[in-house]
PDB file of N, CA and C in Angstrom:
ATOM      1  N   UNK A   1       0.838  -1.177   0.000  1.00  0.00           N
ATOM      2  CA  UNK A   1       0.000   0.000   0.000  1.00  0.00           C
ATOM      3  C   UNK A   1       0.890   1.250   0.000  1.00  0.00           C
ATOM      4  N   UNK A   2       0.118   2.516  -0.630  1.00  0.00           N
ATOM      5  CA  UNK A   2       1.188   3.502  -0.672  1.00  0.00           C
ATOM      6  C   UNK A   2      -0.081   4.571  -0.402  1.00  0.00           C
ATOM      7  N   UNK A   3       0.556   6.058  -0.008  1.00  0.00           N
ATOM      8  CA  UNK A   3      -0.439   7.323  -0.302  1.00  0.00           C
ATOM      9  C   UNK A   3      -0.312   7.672  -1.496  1.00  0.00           C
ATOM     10  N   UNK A   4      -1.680   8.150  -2.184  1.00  0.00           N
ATOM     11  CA  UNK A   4      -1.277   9.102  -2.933  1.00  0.00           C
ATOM     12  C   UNK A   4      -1.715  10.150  -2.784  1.00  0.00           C
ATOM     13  N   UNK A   5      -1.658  11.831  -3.927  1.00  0.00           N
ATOM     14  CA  UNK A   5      -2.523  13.039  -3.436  1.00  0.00           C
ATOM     15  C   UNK A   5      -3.220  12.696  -5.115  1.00  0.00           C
ATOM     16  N   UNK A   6      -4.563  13.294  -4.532  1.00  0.00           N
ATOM     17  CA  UNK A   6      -5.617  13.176  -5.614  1.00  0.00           C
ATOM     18  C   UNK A   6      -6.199  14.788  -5.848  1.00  0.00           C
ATOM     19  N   UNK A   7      -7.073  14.551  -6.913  1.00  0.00           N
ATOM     20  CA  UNK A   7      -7.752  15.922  -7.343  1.00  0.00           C
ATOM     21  C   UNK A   7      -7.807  17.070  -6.334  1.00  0.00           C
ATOM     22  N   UNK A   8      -8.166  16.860  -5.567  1.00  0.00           N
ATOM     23  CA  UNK A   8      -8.652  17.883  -4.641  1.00  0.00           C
ATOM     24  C   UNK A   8      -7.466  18.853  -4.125  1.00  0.00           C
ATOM     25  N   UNK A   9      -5.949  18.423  -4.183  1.00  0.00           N
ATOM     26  CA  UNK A   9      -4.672  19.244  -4.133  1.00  0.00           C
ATOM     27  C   UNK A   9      -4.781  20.589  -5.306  1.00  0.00           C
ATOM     28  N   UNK A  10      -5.168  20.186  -6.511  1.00  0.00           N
ATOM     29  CA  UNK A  10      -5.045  21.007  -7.286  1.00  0.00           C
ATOM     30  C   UNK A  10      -5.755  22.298  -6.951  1.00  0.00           C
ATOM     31  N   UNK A  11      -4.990  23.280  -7.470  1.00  0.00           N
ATOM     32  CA  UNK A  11      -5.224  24.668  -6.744  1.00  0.00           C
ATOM     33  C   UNK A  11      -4.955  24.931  -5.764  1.00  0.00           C
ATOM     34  N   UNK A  12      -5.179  23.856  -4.541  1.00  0.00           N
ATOM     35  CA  UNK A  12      -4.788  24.489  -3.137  1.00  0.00           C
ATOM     36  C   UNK A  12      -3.682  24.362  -2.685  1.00  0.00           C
ATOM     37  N   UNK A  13      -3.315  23.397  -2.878  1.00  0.00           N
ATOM     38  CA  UNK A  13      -1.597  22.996  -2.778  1.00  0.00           C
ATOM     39  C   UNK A  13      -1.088  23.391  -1.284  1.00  0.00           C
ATOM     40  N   UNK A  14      -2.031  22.831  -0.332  1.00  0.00           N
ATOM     41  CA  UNK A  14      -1.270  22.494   1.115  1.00  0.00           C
ATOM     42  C   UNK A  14      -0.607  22.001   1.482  1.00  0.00           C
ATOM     43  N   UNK A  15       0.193  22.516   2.182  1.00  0.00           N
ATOM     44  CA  UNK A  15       1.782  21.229   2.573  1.00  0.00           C
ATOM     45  C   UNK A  15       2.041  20.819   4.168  1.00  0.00           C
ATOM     46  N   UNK A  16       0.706  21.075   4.839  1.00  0.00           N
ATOM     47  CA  UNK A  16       0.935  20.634   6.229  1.00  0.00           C
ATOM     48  C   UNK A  16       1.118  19.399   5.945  1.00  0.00           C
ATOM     49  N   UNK A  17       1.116  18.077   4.747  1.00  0.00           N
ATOM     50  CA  UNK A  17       1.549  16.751   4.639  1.00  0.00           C
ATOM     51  C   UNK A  17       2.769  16.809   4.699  1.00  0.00           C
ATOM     52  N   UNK A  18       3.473  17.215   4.069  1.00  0.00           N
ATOM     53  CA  UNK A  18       5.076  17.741   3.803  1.00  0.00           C
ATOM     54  C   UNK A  18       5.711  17.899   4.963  1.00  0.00           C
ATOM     55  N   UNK A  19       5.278  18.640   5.713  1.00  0.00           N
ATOM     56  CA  UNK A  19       5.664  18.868   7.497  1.00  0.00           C
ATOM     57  C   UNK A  19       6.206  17.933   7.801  1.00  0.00           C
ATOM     58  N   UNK A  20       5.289  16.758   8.010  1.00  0.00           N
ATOM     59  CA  UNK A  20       5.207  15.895   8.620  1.00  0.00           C
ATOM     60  C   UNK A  20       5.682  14.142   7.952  1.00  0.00           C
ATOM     61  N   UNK A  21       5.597  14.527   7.332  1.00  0.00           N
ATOM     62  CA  UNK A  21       6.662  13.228   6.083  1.00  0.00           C
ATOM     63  C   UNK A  21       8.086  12.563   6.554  1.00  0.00           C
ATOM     64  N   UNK A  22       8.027  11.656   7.355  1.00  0.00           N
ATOM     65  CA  UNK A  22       9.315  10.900   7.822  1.00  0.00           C
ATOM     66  C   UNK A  22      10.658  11.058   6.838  1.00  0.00           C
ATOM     67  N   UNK A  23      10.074  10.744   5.588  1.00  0.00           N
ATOM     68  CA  UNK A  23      10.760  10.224   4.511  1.00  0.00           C
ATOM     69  C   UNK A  23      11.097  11.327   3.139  1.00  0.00           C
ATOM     70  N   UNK A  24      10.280  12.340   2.885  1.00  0.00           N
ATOM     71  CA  UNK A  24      10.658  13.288   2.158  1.00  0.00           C
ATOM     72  C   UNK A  24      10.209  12.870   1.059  1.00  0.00           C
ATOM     73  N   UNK A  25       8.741  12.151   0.788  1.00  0.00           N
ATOM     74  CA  UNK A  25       8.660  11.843  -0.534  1.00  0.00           C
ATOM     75  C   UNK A  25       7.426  12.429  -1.157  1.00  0.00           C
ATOM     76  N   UNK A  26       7.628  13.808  -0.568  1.00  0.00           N
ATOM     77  CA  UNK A  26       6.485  14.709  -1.858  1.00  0.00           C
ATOM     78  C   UNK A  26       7.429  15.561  -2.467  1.00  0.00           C
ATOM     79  N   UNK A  27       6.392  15.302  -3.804  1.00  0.00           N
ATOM     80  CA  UNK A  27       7.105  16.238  -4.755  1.00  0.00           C
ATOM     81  C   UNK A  27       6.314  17.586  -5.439  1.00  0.00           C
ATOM     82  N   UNK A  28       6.893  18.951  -5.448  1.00  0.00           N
ATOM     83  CA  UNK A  28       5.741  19.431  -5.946  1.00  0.00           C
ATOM     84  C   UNK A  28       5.594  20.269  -7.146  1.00  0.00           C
ATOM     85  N   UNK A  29       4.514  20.656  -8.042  1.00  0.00           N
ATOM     86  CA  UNK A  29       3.893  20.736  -9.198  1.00  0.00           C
ATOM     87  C   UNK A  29       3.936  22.389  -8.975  1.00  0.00           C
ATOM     88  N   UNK A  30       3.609  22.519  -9.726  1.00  0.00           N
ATOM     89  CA  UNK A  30       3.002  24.539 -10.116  1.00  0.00           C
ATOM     90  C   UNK A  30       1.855  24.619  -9.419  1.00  0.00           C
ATOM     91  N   UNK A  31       0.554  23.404  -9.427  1.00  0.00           N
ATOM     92  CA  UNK A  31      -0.432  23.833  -8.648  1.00  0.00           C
ATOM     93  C   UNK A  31      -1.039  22.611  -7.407  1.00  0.00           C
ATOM     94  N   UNK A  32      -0.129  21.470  -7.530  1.00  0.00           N
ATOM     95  CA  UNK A  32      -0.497  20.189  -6.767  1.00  0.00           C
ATOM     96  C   UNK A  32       0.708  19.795  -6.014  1.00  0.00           C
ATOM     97  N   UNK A  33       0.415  18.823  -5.555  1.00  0.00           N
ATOM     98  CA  UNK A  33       1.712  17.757  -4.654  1.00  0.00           C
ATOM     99  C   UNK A  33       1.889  16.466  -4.725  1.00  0.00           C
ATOM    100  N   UNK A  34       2.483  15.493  -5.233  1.00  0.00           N
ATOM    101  CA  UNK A  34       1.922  14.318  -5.016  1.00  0.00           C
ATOM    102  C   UNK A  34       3.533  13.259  -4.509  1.00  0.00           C
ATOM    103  N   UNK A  35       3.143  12.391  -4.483  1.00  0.00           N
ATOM    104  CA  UNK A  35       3.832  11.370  -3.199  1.00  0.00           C
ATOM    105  C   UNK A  35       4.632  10.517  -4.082  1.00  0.00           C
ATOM    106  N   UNK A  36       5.660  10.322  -4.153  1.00  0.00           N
ATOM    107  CA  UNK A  36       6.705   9.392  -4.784  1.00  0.00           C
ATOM    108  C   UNK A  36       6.146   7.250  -4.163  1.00  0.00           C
ATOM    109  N   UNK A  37       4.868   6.968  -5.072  1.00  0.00           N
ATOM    110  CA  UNK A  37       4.516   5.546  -4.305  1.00  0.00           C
ATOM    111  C   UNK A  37       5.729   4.806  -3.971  1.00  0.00           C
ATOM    112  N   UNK A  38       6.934   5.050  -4.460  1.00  0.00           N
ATOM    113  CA  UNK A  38       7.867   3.746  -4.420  1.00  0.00           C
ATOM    114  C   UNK A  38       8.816   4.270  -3.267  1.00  0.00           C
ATOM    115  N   UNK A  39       8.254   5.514  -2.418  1.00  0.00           N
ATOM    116  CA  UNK A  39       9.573   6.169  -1.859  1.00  0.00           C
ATOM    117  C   UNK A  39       8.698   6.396  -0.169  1.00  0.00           C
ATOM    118  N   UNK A  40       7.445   6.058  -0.749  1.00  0.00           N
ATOM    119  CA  UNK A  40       6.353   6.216   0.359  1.00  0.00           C
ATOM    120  C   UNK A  40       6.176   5.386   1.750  1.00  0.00           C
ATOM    121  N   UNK A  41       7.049   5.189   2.849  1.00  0.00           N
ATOM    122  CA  UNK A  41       6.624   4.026   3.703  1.00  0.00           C
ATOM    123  C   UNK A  41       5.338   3.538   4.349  1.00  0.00           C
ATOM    124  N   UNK A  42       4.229   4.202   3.720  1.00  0.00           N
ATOM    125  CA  UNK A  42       2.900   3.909   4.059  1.00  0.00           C
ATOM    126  C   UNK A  42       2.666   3.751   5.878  1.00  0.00           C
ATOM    127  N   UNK A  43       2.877   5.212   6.005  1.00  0.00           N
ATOM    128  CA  UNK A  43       3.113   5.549   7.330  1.00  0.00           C
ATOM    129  C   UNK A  43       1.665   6.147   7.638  1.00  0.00           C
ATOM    130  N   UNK A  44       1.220   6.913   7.190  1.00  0.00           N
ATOM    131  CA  UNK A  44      -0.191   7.180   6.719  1.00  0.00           C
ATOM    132  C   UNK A  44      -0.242   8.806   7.898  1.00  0.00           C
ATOM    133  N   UNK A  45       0.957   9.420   8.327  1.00  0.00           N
ATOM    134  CA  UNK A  45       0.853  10.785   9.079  1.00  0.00           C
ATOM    135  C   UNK A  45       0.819  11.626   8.404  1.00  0.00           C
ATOM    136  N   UNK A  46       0.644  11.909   6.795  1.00  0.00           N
ATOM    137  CA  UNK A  46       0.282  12.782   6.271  1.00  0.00           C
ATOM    138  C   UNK A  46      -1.093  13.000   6.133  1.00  0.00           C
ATOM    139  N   UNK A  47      -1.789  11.875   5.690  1.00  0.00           N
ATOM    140  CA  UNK A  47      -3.287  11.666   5.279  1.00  0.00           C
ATOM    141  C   UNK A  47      -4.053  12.702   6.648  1.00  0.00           C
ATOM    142  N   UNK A  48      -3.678  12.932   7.696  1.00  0.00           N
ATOM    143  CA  UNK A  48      -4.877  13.481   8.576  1.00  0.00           C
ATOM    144  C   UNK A  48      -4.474  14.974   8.528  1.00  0.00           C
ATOM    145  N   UNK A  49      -3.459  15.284   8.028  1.00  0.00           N
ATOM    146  CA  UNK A  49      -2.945  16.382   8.005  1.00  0.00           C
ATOM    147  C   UNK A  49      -3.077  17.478   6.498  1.00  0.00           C
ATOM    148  N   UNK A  50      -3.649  16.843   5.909  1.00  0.00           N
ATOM    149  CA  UNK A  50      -4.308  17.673   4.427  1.00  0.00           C
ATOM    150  C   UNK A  50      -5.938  17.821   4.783  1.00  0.00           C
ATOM    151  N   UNK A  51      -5.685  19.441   4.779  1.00  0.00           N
ATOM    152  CA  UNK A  51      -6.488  20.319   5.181  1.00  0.00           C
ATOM    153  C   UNK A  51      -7.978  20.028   4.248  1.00  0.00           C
ATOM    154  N   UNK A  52      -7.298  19.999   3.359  1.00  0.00           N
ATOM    155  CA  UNK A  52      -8.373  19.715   2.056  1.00  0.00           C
ATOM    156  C   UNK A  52      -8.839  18.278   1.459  1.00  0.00           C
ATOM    157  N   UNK A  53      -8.112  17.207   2.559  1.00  0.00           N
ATOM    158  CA  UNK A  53      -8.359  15.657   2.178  1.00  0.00           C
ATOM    159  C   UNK A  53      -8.187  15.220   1.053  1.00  0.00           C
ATOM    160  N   UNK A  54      -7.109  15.172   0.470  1.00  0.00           N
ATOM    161  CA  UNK A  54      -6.534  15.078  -0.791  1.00  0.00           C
ATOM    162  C   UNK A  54      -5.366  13.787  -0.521  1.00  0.00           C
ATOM    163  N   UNK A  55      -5.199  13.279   0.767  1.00  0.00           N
ATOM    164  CA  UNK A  55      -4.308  12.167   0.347  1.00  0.00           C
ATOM    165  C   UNK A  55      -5.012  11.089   0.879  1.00  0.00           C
ATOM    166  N   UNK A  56      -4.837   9.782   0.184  1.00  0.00           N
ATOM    167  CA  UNK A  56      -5.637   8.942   0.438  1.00  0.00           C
ATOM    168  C   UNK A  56      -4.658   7.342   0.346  1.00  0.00           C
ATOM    169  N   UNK A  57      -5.408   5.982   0.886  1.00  0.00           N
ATOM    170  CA  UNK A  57      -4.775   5.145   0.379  1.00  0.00           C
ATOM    171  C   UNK A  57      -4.892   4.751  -0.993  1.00  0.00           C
ATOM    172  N   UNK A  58      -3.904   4.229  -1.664  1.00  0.00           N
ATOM    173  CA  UNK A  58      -3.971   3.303  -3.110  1.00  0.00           C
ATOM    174  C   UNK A  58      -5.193   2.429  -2.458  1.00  0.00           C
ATOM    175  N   UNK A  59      -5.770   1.922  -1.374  1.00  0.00           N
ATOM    176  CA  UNK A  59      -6.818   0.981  -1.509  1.00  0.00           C
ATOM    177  C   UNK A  59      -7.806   1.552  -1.857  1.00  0.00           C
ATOM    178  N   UNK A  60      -7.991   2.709  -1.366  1.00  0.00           N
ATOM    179  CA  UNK A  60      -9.329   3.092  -1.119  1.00  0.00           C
ATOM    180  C   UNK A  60      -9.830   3.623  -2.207  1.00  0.00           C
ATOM    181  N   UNK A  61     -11.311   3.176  -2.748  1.00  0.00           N
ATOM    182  CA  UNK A  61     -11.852   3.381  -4.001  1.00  0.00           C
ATOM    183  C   UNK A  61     -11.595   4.635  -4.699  1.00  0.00           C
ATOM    184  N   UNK A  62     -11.155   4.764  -5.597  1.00  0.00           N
ATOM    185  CA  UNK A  62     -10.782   5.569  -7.012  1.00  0.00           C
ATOM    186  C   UNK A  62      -9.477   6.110  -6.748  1.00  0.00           C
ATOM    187  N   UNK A  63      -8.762   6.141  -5.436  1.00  0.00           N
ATOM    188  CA  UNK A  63      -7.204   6.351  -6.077  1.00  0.00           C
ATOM    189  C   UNK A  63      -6.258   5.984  -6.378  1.00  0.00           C
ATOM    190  N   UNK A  64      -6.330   4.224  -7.158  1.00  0.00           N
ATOM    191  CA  UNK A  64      -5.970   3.928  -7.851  1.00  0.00           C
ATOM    192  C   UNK A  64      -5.549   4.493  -9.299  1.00  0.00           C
ATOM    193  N   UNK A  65      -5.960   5.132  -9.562  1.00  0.00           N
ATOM    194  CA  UNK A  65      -6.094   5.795 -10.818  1.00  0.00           C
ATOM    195  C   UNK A  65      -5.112   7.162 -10.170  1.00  0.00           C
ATOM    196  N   UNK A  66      -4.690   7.493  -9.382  1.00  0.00           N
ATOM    197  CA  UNK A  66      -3.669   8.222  -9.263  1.00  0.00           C
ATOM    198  C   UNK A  66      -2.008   7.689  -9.058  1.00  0.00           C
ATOM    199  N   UNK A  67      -2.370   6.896  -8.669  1.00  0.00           N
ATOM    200  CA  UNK A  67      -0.881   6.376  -8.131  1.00  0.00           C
ATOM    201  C   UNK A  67      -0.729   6.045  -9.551  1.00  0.00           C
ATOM    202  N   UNK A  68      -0.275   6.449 -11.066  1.00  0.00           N
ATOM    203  CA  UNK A  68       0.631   6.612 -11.792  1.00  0.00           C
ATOM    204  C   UNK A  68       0.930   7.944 -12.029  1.00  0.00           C
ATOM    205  N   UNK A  69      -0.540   8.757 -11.983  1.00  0.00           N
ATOM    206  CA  UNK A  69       0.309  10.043 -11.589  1.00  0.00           C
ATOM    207  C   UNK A  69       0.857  11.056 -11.058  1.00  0.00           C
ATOM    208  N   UNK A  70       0.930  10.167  -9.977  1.00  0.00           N
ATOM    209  CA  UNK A  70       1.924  10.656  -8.934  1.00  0.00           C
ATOM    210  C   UNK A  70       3.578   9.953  -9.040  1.00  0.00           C
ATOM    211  N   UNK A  71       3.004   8.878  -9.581  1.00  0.00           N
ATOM    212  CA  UNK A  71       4.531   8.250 -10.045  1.00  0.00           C
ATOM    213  C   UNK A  71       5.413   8.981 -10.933  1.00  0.00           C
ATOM    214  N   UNK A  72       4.706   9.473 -11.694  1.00  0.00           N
ATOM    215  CA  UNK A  72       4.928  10.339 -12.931  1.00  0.00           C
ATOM    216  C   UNK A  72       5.243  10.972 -12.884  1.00  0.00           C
ATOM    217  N   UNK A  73       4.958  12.498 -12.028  1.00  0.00           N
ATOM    218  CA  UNK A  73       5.019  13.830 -11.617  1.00  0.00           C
ATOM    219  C   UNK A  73       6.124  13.480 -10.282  1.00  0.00           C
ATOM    220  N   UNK A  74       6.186  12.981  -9.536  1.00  0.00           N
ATOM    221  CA  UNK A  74       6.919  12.822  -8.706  1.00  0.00           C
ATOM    222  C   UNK A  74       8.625  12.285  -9.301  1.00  0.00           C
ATOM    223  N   UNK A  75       8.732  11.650 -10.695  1.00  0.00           N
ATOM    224  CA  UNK A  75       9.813  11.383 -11.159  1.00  0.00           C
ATOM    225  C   UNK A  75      10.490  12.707 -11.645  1.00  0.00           C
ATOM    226  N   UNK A  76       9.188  13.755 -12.049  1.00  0.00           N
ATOM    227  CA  UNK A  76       9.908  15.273 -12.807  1.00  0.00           C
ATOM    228  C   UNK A  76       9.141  16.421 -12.006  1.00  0.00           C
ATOM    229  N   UNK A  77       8.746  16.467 -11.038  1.00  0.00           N
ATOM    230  CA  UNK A  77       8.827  17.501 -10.055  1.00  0.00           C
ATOM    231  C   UNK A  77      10.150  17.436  -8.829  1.00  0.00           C
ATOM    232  N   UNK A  78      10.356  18.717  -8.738  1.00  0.00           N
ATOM    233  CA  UNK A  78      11.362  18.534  -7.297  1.00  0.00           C
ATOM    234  C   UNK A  78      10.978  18.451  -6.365  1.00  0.00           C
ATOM    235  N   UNK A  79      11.681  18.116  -5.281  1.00  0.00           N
ATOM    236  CA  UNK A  79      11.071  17.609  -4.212  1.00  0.00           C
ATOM    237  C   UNK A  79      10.879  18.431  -3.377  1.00  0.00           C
ATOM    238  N   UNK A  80       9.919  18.333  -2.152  1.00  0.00           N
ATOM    239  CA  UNK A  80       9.691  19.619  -1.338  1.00  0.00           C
ATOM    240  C   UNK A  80       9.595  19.002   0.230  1.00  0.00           C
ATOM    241  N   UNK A  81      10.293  19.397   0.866  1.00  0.00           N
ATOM    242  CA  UNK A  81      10.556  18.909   2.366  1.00  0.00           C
ATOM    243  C   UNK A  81      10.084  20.008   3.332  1.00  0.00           C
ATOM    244  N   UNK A  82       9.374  21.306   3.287  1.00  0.00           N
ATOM    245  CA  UNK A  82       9.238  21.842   4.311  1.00  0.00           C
ATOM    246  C   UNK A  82       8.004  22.537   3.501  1.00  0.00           C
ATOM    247  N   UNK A  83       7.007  22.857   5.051  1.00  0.00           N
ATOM    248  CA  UNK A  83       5.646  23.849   4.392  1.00  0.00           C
ATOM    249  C   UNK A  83       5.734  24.748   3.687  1.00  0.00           C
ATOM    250  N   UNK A  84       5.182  25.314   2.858  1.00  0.00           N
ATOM    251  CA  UNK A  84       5.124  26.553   2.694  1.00  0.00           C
ATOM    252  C   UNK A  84       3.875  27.135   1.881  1.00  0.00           C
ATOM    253  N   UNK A  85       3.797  28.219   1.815  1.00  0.00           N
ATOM    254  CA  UNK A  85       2.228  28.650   2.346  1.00  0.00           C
ATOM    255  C   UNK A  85       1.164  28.488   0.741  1.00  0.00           C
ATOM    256  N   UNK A  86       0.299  28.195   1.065  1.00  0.00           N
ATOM    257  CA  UNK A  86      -1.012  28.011   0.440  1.00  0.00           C
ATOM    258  C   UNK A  86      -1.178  28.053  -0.841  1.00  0.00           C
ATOM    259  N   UNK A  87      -1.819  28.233  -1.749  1.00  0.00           N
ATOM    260  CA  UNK A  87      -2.280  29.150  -3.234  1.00  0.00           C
ATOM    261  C   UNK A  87      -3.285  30.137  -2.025  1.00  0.00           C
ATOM    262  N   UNK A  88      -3.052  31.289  -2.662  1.00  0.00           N
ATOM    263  CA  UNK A  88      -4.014  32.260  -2.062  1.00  0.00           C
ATOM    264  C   UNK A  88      -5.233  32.201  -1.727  1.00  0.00           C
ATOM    265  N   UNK A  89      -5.746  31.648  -3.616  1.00  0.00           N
ATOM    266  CA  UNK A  89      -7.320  31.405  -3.538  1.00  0.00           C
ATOM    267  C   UNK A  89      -7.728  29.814  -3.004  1.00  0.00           C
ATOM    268  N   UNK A  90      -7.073  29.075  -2.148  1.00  0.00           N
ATOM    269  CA  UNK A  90      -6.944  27.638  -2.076  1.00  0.00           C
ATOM    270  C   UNK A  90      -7.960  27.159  -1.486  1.00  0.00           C
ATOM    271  N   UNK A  91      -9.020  28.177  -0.311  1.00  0.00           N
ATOM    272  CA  UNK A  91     -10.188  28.013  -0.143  1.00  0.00           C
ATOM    273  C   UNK A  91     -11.277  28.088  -0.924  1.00  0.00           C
ATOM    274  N   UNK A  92     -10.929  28.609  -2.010  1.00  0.00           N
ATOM    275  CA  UNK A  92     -12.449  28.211  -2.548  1.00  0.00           C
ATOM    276  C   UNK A  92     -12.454  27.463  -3.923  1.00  0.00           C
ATOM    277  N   UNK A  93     -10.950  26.964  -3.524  1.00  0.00           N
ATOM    278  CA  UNK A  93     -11.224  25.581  -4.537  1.00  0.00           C
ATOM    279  C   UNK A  93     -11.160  24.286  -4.030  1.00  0.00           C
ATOM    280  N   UNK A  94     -11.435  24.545  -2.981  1.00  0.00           N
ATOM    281  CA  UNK A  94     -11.051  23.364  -1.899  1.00  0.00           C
ATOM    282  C   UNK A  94     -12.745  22.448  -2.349  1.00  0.00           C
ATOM    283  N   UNK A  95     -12.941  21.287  -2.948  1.00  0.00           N
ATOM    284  CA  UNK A  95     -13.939  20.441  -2.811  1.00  0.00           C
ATOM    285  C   UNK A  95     -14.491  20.719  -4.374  1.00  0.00           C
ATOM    286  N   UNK A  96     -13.907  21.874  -5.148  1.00  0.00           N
ATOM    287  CA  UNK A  96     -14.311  21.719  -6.099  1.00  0.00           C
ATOM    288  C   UNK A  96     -14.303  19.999  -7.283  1.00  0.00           C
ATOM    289  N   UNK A  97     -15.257  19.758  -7.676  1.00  0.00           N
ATOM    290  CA  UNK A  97     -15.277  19.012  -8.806  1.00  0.00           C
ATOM    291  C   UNK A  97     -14.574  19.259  -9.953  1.00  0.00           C
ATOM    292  N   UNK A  98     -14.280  18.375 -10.849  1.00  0.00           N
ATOM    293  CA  UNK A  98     -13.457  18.475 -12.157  1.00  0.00           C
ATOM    294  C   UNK A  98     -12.251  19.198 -12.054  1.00  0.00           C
ATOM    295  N   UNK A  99     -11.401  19.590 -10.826  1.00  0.00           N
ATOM    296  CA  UNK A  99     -10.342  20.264 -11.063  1.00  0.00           C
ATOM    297  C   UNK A  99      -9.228  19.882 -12.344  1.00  0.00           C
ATOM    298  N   UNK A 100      -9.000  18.666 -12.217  1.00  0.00           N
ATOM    299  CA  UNK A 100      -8.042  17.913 -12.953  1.00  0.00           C
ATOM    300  C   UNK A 100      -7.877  18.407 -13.947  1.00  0.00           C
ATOM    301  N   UNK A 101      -9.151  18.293 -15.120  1.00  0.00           N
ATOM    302  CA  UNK A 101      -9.341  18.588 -16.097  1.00  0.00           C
ATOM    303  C   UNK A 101      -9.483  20.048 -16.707  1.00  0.00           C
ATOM    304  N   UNK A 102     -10.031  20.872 -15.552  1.00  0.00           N
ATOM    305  CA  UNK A 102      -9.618  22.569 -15.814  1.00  0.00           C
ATOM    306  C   UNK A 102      -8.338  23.041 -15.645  1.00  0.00           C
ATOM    307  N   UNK A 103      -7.870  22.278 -14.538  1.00  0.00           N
ATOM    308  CA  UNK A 103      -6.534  23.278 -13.898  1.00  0.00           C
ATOM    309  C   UNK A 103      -5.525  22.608 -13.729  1.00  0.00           C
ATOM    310  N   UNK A 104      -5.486  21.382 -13.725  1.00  0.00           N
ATOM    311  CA  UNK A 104      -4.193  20.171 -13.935  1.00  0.00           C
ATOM    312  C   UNK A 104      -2.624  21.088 -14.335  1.00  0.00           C
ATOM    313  N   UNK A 105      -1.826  21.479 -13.976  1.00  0.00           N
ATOM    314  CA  UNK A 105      -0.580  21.441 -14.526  1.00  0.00           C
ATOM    315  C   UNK A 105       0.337  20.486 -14.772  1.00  0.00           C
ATOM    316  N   UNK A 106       1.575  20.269 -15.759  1.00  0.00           N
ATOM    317  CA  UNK A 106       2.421  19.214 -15.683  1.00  0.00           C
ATOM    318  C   UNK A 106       3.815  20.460 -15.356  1.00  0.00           C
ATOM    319  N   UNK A 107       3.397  21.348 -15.084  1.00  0.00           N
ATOM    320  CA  UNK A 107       4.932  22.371 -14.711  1.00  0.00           C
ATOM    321  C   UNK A 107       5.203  21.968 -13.558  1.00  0.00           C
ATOM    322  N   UNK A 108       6.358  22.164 -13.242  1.00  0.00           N
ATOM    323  CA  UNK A 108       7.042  21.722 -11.887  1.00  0.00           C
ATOM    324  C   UNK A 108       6.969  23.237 -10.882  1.00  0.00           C
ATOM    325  N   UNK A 109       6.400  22.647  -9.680  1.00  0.00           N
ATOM    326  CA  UNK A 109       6.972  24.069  -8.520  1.00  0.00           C
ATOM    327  C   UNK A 109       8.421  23.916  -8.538  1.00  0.00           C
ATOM    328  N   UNK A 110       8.535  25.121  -7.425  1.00  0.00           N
ATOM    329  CA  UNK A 110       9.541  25.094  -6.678  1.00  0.00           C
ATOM    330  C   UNK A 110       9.930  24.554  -5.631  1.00  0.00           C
ATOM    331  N   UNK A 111      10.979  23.215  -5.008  1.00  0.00           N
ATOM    332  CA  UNK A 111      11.289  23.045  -4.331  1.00  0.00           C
ATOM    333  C   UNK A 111      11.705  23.029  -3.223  1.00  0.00           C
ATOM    334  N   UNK A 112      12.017  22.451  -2.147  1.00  0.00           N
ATOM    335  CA  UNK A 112      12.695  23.408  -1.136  1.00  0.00           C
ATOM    336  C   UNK A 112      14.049  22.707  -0.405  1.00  0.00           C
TER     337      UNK A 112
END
């Protein structure tokens, strides 16, 4: 089993998961974050700590379908080891539907 981050990161891009990451295996995007599965010790202290409930298990129904792309993005995003602060507007995209498909980036953030 591994975490991954799903739709609901996009736009808001919280990193109280990041905080708290034993292992250092988020990586992050221009507008998301997602979890390196093969680097992940399925520790599961990030999952309570995304504000916006965006990380989840590979078991649990439909985020399967992420854990490649997080595999993906996590091979060509840099990596990010410490918080840092929000997207501005991150509340009121928090729970939105269809993000993926409106606002998805494949650009890489900045690291830390």
């Amino acid at each position: 089993m591994t975490y991954v981050v799903t739709e609901n990161c996009i736009k808001c891009k919280y990193t109280d998961c990041v905080e708290v990451c034993p292992v250092d295996c988020f990586y992050v995007g221009e507008n998301m974050l997602v979890i390196h599965p093969d680097e992940c010790i399925d520790c599961g202290v990030c999952e309570p700590e995304c504000p916006a409930e965006a990380i989840l298990p590979d078991t649990e129904s439909g985020a399967d379908e992420w854990v490649e792309l997080n595999r993906k993005y996590a091979d060509e995003w840099p990596n990010i080891t410490r918080m840092i602060a929000p997207a501005e507007d991150a509340k009121s995209f928090d729970g939105m539907e269809g993000k993926y498909d409106k606002y998805f980036s494949e650009n890489p953030g900045e690291g830390n």
